[in-house]
PDB file of N, CA and C in Angstrom:
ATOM      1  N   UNK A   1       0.836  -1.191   0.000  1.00  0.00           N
ATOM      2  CA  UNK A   1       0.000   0.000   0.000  1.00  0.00           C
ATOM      3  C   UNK A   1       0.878   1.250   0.000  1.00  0.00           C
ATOM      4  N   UNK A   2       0.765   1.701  -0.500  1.00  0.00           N
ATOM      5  CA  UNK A   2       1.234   3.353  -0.849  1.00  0.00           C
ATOM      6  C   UNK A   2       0.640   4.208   0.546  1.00  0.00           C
ATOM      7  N   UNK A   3       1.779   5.074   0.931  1.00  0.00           N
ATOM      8  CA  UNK A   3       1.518   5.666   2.181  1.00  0.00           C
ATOM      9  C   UNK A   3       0.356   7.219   1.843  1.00  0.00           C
ATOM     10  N   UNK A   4       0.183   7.633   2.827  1.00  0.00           N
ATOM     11  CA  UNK A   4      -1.094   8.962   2.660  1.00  0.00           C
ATOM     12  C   UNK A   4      -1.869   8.979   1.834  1.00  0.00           C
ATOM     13  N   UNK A   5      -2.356   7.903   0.995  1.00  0.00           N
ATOM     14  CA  UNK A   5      -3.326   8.007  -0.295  1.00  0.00           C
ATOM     15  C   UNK A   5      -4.593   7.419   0.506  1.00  0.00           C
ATOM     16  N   UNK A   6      -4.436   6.314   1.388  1.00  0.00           N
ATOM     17  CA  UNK A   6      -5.927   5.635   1.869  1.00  0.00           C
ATOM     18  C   UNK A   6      -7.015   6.205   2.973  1.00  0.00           C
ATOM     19  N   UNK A   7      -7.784   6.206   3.055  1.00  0.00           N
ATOM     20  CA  UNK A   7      -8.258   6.509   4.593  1.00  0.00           C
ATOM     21  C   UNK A   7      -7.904   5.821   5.546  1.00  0.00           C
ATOM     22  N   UNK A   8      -7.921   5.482   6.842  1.00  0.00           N
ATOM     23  CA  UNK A   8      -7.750   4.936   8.028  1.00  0.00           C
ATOM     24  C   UNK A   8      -8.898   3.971   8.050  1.00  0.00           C
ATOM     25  N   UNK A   9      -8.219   3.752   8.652  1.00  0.00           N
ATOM     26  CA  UNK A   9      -9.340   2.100   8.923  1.00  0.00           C
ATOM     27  C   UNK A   9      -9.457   1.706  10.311  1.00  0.00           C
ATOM     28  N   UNK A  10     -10.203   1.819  10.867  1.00  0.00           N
ATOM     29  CA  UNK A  10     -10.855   2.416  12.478  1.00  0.00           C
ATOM     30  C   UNK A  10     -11.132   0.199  12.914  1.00  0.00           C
ATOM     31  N   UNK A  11     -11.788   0.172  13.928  1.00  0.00           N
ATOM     32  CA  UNK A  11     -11.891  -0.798  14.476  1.00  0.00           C
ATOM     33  C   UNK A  11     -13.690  -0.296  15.069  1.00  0.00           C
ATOM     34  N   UNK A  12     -14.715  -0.088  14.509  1.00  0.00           N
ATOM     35  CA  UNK A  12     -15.911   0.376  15.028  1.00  0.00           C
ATOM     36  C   UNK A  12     -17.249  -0.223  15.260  1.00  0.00           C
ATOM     37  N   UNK A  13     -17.889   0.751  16.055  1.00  0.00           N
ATOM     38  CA  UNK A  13     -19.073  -0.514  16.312  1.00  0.00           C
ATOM     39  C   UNK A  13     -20.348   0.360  16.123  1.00  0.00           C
ATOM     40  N   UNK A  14     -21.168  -0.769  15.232  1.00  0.00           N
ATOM     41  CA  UNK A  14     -22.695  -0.045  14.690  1.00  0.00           C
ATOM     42  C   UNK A  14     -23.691  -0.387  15.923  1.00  0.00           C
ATOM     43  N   UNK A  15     -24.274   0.199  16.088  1.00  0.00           N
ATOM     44  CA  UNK A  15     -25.477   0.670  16.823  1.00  0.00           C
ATOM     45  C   UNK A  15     -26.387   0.789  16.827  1.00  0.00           C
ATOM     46  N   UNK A  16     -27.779  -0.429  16.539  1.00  0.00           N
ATOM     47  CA  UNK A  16     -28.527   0.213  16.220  1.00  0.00           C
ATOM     48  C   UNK A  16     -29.411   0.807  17.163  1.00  0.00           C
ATOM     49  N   UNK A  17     -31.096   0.619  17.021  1.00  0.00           N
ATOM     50  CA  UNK A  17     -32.205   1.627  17.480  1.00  0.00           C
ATOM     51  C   UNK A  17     -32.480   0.745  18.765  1.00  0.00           C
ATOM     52  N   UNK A  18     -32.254  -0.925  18.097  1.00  0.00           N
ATOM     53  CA  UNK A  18     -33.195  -1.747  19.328  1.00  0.00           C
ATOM     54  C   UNK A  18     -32.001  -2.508  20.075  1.00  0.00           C
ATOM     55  N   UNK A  19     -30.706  -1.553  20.154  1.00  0.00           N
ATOM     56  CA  UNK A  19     -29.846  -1.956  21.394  1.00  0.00           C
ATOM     57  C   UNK A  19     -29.021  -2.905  20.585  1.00  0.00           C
ATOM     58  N   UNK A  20     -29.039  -3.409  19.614  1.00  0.00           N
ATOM     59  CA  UNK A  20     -28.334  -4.753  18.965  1.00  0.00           C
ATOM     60  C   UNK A  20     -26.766  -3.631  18.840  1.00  0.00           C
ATOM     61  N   UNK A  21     -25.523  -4.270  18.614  1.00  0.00           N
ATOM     62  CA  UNK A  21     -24.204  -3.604  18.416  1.00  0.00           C
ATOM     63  C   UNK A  21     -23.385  -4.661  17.780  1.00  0.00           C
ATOM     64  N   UNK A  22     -22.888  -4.842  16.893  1.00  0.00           N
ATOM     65  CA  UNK A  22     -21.719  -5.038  16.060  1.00  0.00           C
ATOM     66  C   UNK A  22     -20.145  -4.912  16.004  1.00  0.00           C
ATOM     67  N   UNK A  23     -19.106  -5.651  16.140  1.00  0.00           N
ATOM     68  CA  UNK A  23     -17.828  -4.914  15.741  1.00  0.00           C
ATOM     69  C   UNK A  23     -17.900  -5.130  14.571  1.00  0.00           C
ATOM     70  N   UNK A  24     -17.195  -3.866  13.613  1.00  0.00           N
ATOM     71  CA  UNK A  24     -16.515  -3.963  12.290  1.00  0.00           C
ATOM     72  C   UNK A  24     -15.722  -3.549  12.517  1.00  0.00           C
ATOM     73  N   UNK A  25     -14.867  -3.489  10.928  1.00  0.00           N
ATOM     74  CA  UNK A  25     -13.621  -2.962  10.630  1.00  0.00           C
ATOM     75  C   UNK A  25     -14.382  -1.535   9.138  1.00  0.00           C
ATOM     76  N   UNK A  26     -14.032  -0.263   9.084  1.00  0.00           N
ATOM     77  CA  UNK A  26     -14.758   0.670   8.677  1.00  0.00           C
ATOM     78  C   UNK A  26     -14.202   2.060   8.788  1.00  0.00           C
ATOM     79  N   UNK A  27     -13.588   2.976   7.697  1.00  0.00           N
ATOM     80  CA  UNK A  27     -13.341   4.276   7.791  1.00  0.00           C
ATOM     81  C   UNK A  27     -14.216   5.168   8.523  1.00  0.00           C
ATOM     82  N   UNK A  28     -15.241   4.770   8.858  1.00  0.00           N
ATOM     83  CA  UNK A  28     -16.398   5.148   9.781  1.00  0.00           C
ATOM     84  C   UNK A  28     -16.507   4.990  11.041  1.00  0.00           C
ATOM     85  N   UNK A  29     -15.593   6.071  11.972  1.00  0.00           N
ATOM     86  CA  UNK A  29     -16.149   5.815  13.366  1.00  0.00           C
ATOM     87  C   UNK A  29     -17.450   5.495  14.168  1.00  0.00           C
ATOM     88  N   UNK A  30     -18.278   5.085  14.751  1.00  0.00           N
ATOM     89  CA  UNK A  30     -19.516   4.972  15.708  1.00  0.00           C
ATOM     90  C   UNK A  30     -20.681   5.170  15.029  1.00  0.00           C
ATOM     91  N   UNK A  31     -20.785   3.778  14.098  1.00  0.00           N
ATOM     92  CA  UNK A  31     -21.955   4.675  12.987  1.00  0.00           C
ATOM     93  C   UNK A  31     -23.627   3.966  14.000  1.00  0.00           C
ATOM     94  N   UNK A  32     -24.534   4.980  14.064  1.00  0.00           N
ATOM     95  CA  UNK A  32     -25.541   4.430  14.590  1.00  0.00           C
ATOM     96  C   UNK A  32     -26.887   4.091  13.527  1.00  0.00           C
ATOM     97  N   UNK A  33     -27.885   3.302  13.376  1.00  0.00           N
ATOM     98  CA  UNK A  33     -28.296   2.997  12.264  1.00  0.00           C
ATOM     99  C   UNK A  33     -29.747   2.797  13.012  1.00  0.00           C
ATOM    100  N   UNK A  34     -30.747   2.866  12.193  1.00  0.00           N
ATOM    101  CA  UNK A  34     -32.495   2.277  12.670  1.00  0.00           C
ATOM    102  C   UNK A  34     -32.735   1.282  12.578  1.00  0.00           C
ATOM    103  N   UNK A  35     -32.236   0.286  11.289  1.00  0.00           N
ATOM    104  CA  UNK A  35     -32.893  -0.555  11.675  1.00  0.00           C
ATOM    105  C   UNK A  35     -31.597  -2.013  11.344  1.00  0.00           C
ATOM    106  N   UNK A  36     -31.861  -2.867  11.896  1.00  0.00           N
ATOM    107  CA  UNK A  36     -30.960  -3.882  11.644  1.00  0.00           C
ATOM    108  C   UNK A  36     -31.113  -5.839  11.338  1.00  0.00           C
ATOM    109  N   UNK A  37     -30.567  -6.432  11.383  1.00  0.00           N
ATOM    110  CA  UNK A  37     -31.173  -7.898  10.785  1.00  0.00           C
ATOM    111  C   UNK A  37     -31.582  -8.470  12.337  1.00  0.00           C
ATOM    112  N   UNK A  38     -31.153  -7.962  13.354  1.00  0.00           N
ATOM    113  CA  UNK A  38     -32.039  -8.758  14.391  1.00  0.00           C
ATOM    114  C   UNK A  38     -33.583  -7.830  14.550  1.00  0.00           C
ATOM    115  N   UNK A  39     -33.941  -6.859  14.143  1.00  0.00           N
ATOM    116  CA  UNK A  39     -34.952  -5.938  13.958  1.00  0.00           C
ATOM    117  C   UNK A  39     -35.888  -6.085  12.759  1.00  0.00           C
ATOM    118  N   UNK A  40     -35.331  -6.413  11.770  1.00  0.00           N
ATOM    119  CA  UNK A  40     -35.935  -6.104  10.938  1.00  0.00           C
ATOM    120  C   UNK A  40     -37.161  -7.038  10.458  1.00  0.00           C
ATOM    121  N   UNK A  41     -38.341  -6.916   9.921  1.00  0.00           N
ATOM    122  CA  UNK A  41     -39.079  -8.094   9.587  1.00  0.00           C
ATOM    123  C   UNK A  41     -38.837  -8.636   8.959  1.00  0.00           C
ATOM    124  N   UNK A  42     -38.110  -8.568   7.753  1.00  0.00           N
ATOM    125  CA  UNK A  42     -38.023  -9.750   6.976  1.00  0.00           C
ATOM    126  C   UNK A  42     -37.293 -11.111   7.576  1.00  0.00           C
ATOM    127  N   UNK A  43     -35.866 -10.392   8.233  1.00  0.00           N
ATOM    128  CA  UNK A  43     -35.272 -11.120   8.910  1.00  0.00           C
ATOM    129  C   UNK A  43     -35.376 -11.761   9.921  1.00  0.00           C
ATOM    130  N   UNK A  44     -36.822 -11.118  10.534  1.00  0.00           N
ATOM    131  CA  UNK A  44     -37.266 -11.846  12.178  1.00  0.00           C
ATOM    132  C   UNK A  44     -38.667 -12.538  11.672  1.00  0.00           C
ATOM    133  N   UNK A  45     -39.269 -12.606  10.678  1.00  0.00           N
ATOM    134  CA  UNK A  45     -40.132 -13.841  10.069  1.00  0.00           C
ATOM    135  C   UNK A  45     -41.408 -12.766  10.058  1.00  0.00           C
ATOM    136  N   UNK A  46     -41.477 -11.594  10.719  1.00  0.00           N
ATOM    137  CA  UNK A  46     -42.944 -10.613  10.926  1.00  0.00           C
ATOM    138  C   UNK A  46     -43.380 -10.107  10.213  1.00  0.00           C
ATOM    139  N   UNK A  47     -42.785 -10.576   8.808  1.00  0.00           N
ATOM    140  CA  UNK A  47     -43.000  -9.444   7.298  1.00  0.00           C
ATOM    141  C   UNK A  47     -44.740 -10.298   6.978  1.00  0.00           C
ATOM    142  N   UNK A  48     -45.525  -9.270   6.368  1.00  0.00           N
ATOM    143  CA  UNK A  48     -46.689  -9.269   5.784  1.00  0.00           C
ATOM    144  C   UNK A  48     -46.898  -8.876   5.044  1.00  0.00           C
ATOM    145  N   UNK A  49     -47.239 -10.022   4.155  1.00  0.00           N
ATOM    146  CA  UNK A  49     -47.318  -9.221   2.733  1.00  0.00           C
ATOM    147  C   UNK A  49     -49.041  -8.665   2.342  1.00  0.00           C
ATOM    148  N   UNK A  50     -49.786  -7.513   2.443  1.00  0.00           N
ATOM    149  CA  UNK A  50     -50.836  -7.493   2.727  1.00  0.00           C
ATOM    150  C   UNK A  50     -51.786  -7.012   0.918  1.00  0.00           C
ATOM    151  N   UNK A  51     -52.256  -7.680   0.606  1.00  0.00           N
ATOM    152  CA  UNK A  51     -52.955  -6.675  -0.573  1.00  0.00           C
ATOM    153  C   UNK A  51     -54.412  -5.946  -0.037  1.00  0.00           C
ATOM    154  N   UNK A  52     -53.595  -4.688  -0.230  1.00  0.00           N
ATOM    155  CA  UNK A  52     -54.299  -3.293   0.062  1.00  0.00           C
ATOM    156  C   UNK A  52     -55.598  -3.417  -1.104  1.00  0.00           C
ATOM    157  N   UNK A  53     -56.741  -3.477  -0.697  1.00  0.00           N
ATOM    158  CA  UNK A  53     -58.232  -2.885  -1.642  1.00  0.00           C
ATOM    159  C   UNK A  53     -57.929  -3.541  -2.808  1.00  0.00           C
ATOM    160  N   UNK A  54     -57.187  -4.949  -2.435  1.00  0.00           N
ATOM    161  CA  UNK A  54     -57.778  -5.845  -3.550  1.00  0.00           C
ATOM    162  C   UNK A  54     -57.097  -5.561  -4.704  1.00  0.00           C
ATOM    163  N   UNK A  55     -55.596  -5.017  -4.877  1.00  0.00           N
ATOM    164  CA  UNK A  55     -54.998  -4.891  -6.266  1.00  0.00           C
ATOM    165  C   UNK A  55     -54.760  -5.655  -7.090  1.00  0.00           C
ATOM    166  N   UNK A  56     -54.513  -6.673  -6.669  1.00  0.00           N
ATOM    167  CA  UNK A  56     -54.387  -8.017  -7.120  1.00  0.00           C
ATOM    168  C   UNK A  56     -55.321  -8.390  -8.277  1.00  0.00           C
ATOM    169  N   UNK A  57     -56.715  -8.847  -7.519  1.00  0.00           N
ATOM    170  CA  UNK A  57     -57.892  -8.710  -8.110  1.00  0.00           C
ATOM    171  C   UNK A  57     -58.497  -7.320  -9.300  1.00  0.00           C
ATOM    172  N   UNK A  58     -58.328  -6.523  -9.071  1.00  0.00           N
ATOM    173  CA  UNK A  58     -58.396  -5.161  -9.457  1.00  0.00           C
ATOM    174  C   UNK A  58     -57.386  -5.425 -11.037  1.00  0.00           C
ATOM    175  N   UNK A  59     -55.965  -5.536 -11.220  1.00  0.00           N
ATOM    176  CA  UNK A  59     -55.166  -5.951 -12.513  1.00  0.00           C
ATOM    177  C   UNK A  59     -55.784  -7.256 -12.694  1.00  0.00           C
ATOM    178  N   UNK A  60     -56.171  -8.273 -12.120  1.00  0.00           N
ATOM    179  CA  UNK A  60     -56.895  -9.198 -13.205  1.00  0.00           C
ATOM    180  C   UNK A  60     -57.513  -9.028 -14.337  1.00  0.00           C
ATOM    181  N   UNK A  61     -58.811  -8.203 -13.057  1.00  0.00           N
ATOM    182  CA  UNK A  61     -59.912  -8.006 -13.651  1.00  0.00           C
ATOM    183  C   UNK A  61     -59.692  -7.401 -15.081  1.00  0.00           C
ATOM    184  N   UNK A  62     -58.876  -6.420 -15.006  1.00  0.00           N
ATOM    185  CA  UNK A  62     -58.747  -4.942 -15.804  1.00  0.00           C
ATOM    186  C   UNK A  62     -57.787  -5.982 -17.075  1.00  0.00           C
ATOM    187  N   UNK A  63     -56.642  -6.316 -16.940  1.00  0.00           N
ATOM    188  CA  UNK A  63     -55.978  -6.646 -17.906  1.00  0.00           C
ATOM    189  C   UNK A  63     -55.588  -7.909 -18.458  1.00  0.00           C
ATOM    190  N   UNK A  64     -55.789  -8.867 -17.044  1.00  0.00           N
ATOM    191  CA  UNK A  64     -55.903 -10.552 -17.061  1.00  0.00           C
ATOM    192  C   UNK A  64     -57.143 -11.213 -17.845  1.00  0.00           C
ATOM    193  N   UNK A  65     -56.933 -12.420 -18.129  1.00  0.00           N
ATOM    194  CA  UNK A  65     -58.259 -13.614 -18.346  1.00  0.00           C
ATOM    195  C   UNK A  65     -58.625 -13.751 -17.223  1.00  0.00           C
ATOM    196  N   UNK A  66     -60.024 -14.329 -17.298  1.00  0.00           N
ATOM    197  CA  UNK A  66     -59.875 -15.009 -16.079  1.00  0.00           C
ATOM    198  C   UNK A  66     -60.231 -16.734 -16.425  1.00  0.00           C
ATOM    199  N   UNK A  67     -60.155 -17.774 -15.858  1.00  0.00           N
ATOM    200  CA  UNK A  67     -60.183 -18.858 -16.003  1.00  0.00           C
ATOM    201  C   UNK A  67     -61.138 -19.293 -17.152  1.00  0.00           C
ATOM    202  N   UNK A  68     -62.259 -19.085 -16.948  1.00  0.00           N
ATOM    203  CA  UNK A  68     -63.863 -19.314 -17.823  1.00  0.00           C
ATOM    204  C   UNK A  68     -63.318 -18.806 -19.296  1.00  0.00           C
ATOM    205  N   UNK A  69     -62.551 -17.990 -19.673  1.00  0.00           N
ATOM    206  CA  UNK A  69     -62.401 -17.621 -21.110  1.00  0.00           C
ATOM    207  C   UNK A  69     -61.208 -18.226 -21.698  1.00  0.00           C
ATOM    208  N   UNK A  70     -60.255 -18.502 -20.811  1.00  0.00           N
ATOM    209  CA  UNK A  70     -58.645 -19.600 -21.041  1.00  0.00           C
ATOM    210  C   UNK A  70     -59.443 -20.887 -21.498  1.00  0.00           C
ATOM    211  N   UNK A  71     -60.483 -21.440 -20.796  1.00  0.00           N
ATOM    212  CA  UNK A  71     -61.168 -22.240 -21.377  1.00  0.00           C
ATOM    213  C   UNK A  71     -62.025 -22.704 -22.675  1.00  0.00           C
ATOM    214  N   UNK A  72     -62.748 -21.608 -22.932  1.00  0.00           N
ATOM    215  CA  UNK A  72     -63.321 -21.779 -23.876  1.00  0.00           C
ATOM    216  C   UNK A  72     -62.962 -21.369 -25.137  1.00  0.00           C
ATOM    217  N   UNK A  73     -61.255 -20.771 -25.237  1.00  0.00           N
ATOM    218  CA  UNK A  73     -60.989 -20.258 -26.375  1.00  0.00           C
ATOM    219  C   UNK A  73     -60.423 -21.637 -27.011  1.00  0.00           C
ATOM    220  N   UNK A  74     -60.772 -22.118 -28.488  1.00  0.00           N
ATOM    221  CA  UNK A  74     -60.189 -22.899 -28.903  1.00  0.00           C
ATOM    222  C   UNK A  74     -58.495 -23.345 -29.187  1.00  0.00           C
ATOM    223  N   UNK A  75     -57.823 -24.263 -29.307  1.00  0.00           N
ATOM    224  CA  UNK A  75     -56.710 -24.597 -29.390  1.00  0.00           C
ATOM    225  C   UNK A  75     -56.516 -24.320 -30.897  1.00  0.00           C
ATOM    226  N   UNK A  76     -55.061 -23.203 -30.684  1.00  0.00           N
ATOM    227  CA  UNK A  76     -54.914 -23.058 -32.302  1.00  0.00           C
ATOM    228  C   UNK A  76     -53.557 -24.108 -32.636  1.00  0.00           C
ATOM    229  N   UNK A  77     -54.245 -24.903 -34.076  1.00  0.00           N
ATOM    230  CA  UNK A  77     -53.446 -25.592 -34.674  1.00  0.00           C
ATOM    231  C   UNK A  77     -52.340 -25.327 -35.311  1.00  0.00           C
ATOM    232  N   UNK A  78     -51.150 -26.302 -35.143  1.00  0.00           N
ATOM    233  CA  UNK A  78     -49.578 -25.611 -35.607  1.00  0.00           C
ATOM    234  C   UNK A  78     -49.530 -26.062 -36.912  1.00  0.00           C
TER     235      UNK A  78
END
């Protein structure tokens, strides 16, 4: 490594909101953060995936088939 060209490289610890703390290695002294993988839902299993007023249903309707017409359209021959 070439001398005075790099940043420093600290020995630091993240912090987050719900008390969890970390050592890294990081040009970043005492970084504190909101949210983290022992916090977070995806990572703690609490994630919900919710469909709001039916969007789902709503792009079917509007741009999808729905089953009854996949059916009755004939098979085109190759």
């Amino acid at each position: 490594m070439k001398t005075d060209i790099h940043p420093d490289y600290f020995e630091t610890k993240i912090r987050c909101a719900c008390g969890n703390e970390a050592q890294i290695h990081s040009t970043v002294k005492d970084m504190h953060i909101d949210i983290c993988s022992n916090c977070h839902p995806f990572y703690t299993g609490k994630q919900k995936l919710i469909d709001t007023a039916g969007r789902i249903e709503k792009f079917n309707r509007k741009y999808g088939k729905n089953k009854t017409q996949q059916s009755e359209e004939p098979a085109v021959p190759e």
